[in-house]
PDB file of N, CA and C in Angstrom:
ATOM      1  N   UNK A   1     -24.261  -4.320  21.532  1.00  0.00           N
ATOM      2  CA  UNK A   1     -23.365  -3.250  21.150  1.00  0.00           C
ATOM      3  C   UNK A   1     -23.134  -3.331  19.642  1.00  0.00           C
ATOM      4  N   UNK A   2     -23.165  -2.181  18.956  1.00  0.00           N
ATOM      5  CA  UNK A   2     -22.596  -2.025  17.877  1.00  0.00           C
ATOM      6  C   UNK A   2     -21.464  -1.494  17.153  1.00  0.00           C
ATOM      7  N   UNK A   3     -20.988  -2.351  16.004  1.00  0.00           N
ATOM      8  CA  UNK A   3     -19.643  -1.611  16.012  1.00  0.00           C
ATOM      9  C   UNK A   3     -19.886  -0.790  14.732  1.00  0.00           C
ATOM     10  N   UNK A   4     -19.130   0.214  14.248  1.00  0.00           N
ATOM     11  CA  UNK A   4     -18.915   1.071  13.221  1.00  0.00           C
ATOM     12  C   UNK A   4     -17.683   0.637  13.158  1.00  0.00           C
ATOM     13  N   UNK A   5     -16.714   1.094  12.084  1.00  0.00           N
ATOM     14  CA  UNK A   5     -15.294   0.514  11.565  1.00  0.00           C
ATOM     15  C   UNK A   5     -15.315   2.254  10.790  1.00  0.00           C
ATOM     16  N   UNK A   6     -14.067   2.555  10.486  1.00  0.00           N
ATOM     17  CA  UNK A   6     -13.385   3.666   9.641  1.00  0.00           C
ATOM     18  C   UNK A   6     -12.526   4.048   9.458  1.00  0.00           C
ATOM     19  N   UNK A   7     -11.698   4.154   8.273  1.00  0.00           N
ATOM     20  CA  UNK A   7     -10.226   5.247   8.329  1.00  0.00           C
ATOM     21  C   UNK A   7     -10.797   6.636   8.493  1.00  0.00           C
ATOM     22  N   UNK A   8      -9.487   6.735   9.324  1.00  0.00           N
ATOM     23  CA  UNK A   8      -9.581   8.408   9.335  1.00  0.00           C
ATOM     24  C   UNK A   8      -8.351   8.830   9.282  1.00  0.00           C
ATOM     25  N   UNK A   9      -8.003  10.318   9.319  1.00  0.00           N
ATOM     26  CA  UNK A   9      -6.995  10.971  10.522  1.00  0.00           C
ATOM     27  C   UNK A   9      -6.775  11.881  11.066  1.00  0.00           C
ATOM     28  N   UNK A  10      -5.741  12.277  12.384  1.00  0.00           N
ATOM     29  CA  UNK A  10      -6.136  13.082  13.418  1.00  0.00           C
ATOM     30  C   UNK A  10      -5.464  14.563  12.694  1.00  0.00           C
ATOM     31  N   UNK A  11      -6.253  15.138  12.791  1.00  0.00           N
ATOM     32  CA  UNK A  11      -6.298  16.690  12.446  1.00  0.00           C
ATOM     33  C   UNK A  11      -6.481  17.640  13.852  1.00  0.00           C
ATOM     34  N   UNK A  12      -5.015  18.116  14.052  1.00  0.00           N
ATOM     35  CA  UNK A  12      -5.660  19.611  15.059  1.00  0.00           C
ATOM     36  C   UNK A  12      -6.389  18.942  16.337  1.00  0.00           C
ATOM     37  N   UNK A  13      -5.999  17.590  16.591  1.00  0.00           N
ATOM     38  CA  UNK A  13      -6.164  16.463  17.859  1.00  0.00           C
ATOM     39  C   UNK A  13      -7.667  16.051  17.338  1.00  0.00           C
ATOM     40  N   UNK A  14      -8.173  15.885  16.506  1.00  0.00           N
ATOM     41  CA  UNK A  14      -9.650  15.950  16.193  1.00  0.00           C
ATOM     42  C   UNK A  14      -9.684  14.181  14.968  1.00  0.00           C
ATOM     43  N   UNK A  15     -10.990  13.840  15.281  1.00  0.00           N
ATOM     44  CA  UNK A  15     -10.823  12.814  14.215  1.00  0.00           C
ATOM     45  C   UNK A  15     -11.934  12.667  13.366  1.00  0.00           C
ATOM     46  N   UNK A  16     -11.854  12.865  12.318  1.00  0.00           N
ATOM     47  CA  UNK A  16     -12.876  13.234  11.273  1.00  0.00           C
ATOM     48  C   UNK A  16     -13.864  11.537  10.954  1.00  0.00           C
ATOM     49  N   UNK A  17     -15.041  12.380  11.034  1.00  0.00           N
ATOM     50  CA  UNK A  17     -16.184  10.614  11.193  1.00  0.00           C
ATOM     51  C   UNK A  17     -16.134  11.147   9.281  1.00  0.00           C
ATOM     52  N   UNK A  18     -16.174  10.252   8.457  1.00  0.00           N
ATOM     53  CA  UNK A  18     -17.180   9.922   7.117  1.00  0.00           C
ATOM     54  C   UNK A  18     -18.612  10.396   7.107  1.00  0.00           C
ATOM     55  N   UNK A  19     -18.986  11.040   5.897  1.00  0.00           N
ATOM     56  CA  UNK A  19     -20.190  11.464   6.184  1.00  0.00           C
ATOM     57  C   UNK A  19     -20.974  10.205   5.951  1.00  0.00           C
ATOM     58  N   UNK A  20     -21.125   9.125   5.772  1.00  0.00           N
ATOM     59  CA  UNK A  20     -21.799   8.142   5.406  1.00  0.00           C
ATOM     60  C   UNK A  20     -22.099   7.282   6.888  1.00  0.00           C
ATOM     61  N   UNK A  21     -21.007   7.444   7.427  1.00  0.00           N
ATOM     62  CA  UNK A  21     -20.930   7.425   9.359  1.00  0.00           C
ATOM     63  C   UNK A  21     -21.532   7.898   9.807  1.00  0.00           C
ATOM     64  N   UNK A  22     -21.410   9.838   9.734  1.00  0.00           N
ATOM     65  CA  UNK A  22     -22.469  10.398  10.623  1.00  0.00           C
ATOM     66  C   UNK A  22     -23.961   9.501  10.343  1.00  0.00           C
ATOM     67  N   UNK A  23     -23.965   9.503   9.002  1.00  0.00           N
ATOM     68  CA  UNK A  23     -25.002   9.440   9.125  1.00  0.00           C
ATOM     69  C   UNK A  23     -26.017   8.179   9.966  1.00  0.00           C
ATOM     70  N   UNK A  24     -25.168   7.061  10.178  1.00  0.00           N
ATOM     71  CA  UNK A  24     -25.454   5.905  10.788  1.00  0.00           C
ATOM     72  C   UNK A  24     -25.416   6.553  12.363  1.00  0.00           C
ATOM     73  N   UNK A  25     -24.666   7.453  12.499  1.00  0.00           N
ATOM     74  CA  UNK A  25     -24.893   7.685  14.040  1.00  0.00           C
ATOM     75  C   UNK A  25     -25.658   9.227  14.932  1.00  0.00           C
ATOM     76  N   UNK A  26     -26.704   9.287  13.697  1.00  0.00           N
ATOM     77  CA  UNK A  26     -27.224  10.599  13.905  1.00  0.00           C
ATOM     78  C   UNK A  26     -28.624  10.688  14.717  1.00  0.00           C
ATOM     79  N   UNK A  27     -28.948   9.423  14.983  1.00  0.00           N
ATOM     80  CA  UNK A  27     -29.693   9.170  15.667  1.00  0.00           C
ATOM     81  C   UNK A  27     -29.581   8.432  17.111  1.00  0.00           C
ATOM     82  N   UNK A  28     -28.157   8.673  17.097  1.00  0.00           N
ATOM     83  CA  UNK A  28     -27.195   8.268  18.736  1.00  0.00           C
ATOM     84  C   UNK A  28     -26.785   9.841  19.309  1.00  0.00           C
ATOM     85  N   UNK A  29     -27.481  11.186  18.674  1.00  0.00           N
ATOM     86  CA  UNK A  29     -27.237  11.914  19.557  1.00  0.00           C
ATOM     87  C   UNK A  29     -27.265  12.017  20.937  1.00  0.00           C
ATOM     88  N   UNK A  30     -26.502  12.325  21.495  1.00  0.00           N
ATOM     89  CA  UNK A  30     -26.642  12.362  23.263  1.00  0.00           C
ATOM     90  C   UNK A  30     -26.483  11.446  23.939  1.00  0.00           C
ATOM     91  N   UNK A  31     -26.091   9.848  23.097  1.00  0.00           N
ATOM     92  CA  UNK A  31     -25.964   8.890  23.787  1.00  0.00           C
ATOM     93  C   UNK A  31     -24.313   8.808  24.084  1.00  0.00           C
ATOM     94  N   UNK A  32     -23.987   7.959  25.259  1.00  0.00           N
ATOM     95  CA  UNK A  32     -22.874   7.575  25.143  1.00  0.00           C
ATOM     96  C   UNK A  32     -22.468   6.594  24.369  1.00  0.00           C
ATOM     97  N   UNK A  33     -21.220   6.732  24.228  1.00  0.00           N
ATOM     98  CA  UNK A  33     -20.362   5.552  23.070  1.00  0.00           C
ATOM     99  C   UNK A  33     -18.847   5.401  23.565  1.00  0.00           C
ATOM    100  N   UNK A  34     -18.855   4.371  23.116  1.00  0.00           N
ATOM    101  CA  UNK A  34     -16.546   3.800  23.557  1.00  0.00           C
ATOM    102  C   UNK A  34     -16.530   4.364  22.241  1.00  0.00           C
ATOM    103  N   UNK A  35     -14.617   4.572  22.579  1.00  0.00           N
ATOM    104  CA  UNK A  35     -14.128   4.677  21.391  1.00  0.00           C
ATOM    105  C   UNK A  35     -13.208   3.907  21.291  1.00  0.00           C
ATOM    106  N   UNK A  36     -12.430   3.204  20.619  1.00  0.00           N
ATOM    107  CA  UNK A  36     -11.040   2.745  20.736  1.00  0.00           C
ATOM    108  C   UNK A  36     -10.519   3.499  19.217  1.00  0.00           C
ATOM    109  N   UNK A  37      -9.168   3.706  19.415  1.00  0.00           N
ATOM    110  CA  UNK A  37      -8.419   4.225  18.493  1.00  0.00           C
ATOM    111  C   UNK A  37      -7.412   3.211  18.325  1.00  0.00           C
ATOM    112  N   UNK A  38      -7.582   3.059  16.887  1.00  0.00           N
ATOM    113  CA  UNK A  38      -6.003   2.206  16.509  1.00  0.00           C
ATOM    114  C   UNK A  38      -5.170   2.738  15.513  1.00  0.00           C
ATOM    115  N   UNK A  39      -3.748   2.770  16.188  1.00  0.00           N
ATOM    116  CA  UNK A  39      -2.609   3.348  15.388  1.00  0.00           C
ATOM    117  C   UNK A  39      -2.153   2.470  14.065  1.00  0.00           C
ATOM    118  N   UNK A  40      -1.721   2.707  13.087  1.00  0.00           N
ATOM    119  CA  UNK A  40      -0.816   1.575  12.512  1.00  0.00           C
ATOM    120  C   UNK A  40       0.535   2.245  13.288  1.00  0.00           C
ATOM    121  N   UNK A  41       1.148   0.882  13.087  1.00  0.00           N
ATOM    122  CA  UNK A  41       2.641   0.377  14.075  1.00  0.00           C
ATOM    123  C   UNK A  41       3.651   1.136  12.953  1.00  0.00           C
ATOM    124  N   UNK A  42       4.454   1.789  14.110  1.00  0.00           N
ATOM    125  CA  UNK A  42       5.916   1.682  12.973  1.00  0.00           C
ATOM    126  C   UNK A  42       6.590   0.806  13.263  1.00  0.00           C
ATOM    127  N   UNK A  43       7.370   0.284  12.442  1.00  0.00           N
ATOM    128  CA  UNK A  43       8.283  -0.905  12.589  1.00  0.00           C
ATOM    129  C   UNK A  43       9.438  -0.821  13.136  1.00  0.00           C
ATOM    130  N   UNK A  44       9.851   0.422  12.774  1.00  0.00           N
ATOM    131  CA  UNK A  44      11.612   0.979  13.216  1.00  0.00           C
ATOM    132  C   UNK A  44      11.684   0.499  15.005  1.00  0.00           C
ATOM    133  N   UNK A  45      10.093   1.650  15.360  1.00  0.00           N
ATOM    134  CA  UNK A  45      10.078   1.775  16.575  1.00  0.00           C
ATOM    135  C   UNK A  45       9.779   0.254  17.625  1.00  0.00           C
ATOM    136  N   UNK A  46       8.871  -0.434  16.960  1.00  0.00           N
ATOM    137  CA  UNK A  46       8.613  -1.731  17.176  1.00  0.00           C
ATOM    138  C   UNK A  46       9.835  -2.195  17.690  1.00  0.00           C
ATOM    139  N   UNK A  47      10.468  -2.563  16.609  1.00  0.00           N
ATOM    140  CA  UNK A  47      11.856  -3.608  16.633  1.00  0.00           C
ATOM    141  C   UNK A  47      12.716  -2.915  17.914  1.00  0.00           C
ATOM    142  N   UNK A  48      12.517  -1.628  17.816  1.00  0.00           N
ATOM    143  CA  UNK A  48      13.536  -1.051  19.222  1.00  0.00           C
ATOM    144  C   UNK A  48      13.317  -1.611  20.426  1.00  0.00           C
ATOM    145  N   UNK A  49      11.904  -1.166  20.358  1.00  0.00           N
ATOM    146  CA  UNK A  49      10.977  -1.543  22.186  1.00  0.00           C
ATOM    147  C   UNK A  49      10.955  -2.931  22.342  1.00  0.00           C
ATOM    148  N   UNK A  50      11.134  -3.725  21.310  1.00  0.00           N
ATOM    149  CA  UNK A  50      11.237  -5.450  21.221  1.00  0.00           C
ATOM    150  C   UNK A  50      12.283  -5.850  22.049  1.00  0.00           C
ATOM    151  N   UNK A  51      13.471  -4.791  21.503  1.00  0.00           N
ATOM    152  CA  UNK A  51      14.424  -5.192  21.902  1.00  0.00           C
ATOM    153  C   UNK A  51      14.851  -4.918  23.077  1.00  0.00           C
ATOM    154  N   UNK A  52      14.640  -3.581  23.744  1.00  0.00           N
ATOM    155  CA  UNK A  52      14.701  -3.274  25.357  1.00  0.00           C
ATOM    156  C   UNK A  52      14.164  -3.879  25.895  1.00  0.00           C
ATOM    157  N   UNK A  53      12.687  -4.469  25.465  1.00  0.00           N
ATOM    158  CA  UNK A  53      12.173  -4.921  26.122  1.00  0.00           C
ATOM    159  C   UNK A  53      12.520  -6.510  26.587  1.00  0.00           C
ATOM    160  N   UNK A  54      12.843  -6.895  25.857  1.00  0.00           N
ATOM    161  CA  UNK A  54      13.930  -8.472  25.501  1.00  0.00           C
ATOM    162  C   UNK A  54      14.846  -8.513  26.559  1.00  0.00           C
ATOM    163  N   UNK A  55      15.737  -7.378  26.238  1.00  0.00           N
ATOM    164  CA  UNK A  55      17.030  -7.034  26.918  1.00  0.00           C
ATOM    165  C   UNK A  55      16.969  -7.529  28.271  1.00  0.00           C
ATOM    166  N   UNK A  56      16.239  -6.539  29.241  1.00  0.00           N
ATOM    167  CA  UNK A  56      15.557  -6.053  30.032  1.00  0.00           C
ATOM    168  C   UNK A  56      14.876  -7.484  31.062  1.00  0.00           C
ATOM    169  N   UNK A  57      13.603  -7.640  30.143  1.00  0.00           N
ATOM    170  CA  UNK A  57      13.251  -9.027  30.837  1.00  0.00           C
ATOM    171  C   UNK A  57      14.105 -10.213  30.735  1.00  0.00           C
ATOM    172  N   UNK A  58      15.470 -10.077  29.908  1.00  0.00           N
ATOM    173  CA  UNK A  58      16.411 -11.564  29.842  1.00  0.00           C
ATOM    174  C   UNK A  58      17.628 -11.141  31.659  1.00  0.00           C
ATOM    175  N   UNK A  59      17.444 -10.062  31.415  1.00  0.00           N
ATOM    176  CA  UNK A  59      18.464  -9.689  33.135  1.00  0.00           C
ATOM    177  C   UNK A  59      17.701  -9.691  34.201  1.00  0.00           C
ATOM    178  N   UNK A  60      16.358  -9.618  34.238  1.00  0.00           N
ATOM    179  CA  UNK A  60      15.294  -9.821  35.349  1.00  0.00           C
ATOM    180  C   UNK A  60      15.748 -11.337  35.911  1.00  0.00           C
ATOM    181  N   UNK A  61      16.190 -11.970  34.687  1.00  0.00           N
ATOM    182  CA  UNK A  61      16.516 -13.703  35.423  1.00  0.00           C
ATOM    183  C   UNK A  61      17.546 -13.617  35.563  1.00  0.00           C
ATOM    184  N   UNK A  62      18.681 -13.056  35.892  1.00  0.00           N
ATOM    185  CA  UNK A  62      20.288 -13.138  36.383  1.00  0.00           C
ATOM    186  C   UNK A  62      20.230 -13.166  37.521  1.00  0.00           C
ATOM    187  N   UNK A  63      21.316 -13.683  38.038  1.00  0.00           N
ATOM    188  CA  UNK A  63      20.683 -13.759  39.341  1.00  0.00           C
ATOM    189  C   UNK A  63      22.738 -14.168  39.931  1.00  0.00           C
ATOM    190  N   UNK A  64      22.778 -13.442  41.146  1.00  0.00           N
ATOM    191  CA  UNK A  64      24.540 -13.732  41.349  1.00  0.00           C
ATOM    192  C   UNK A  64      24.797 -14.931  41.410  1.00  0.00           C
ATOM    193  N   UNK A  65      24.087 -16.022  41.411  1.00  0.00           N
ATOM    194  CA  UNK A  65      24.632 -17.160  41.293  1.00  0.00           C
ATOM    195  C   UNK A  65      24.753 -16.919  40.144  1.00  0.00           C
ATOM    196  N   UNK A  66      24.387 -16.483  38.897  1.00  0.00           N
ATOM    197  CA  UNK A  66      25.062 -16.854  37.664  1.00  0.00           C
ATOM    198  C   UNK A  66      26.258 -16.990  37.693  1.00  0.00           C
ATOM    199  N   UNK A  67      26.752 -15.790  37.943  1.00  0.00           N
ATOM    200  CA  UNK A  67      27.935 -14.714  38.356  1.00  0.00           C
ATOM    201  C   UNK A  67      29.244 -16.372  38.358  1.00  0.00           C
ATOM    202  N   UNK A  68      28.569 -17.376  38.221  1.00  0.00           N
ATOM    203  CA  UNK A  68      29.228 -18.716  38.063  1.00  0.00           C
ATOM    204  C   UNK A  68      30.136 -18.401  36.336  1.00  0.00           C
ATOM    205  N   UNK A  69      29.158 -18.432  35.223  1.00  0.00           N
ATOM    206  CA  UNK A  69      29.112 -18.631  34.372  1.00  0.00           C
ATOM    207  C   UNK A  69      29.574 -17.296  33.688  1.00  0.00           C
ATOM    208  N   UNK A  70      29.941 -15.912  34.049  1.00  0.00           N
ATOM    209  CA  UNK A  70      30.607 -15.203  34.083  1.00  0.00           C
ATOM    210  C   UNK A  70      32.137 -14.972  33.287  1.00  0.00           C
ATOM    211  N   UNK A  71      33.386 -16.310  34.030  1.00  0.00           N
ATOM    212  CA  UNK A  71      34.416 -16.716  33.576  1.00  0.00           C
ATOM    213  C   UNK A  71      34.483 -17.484  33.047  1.00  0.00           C
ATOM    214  N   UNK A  72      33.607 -18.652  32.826  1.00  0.00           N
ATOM    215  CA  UNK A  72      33.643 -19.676  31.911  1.00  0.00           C
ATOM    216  C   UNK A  72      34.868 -19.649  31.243  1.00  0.00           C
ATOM    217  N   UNK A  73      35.675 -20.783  30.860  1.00  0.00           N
ATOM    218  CA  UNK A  73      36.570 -20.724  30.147  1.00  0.00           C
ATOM    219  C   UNK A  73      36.836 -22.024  29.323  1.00  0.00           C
TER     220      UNK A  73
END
């Protein structure tokens, strides 16, 4: 398998190849190919979903026996 590498970006749901690309893949007409797409991350959003997600899997382990540690005093 071969890989190609490229920036691009999505236009009108579409993703623009480099003409220096096509040209490496102009002789893969008609063949099949993977694609993977990679986003860059936002961070804002990151740190959010970190945190639900944190949240979330830290109450998956509660359990009513905690329900001990509750009143602690």
């Amino acid at each position: 398998m071969k890989v190609v590498e490229f920036k691009s970006k999505i236009k009108n749901n579409k993703i623009d190849i480099p003409a220096a690309i096509q040209a490496k893949l102009d002789y893969q007409q008609g063949k099949a190919i993977r694609v993977i797409v990679l986003m860059e991350d936002n961070e804002a959003e990151n740190e959010i979903n970190f945190k639900d997600k944190a949240l979330t899997d830290f109450f998956k382990g509660y359990s009513s026996s905690d329900a001990i540690y509750d009143e602690y005093k």
